[in-house]
Protein backbone atom coordinates (compact mmCIF):
# COMPACT_ATOMS: atom_id res chain seq x y z
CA UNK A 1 -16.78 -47.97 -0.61
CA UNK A 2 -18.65 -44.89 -1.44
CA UNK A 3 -19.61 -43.39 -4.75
CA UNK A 4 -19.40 -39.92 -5.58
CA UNK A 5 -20.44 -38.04 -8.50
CA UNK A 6 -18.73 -34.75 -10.05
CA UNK A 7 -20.10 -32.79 -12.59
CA UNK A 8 -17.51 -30.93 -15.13
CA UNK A 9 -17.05 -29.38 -18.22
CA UNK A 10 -16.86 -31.86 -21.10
CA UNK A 11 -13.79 -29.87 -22.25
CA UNK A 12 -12.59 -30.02 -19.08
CA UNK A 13 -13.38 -33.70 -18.19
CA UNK A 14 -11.51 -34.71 -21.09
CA UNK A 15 -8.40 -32.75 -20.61
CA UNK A 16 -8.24 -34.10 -17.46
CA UNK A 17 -8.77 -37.95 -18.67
CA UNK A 18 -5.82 -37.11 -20.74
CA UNK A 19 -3.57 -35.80 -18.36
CA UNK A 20 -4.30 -38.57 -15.97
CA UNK A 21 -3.74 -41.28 -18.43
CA UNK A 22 -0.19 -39.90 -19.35
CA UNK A 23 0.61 -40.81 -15.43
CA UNK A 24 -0.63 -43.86 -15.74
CA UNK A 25 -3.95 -43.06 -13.84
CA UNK A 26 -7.76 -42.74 -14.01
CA UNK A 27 -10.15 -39.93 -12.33
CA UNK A 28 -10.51 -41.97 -9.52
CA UNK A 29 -7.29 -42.59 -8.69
CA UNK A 30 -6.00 -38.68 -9.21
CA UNK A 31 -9.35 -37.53 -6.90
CA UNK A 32 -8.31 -40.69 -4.65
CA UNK A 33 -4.73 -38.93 -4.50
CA UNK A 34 -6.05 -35.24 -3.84
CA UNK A 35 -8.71 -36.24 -1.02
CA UNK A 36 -5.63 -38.17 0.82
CA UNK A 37 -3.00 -35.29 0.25
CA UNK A 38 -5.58 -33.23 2.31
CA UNK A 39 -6.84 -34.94 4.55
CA UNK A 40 -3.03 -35.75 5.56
CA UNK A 41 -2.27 -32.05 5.38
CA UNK A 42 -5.14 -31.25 7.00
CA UNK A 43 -5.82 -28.38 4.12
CA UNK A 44 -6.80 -27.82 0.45
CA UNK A 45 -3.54 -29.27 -1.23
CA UNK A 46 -2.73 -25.43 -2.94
CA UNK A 47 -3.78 -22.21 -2.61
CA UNK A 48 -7.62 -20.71 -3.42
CA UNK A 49 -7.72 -16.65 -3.69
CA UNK A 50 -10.37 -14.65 -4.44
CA UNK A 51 -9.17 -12.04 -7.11
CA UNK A 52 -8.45 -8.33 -5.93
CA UNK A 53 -11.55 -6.14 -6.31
CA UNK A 54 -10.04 -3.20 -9.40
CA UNK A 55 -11.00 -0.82 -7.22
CA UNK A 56 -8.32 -1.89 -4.26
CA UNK A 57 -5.64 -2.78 -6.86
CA UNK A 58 -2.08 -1.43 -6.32
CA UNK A 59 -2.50 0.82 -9.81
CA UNK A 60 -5.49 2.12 -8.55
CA UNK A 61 -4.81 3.04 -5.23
CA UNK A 62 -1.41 5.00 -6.18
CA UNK A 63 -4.01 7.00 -8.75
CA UNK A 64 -6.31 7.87 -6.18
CA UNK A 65 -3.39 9.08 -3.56
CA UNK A 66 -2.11 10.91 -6.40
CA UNK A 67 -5.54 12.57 -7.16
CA UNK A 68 -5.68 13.13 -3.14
CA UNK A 69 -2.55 14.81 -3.06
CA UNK A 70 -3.31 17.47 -6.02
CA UNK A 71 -6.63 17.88 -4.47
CA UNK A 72 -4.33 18.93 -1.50
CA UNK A 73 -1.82 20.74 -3.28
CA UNK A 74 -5.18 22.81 -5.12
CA UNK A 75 -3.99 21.12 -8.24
CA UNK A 76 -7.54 20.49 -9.91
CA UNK A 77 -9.94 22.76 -11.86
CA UNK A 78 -13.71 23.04 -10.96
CA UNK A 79 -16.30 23.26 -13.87
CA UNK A 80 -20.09 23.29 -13.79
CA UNK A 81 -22.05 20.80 -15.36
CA UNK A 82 -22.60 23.40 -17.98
CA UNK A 83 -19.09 24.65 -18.59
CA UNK A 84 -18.20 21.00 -19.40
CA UNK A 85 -21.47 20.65 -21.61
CA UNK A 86 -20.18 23.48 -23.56
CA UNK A 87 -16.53 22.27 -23.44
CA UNK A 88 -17.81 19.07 -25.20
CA UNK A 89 -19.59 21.09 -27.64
CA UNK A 90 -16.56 22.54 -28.81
């Protein structure tokens, strides 16, 4: 028998104590269940994503094909630094 330690948030740690006792379990027993659901499934027992960089996003990408396209369609206006100095001076 090996030990293992874990460190977690006290917050967290204790919501987790509580869930586990309303099944009737400890912390050992519910890590004791998730290291022998994967090792038996051979993976990580749900899914682990890294969030989508804001840039990439879906929103983000239609505004910047819809910038593309008025940039295409000579859809934009050109100011100088200075015309929009004096534009915000207004």
């Amino acid at each position: 028998m090996t030990t293992v330690s874990l460190r977690l948030d006290d917050e967290m740690k204790k919501q987790l104590d509580e869930m586990c006792d309303e099944m009737g379990m400890n912390l050992t027993t519910f890590f004791t269940i998730y290291a022998k659901k994967a090792l038996r499934d051979r993976r990580i027992p749900f899914e682990i994503a890294a969030p989508i960089e804001p840039f990439y996003s879906t929103s983000n990408m239609e505004q910047l094909q819809k910038a593309d396209q008025q940039i295409k369609n000579g859809q934009t206006v050109t100011k100088t630094m200075e015309e929009l100095e004096a534009l915000a001076g207004e």
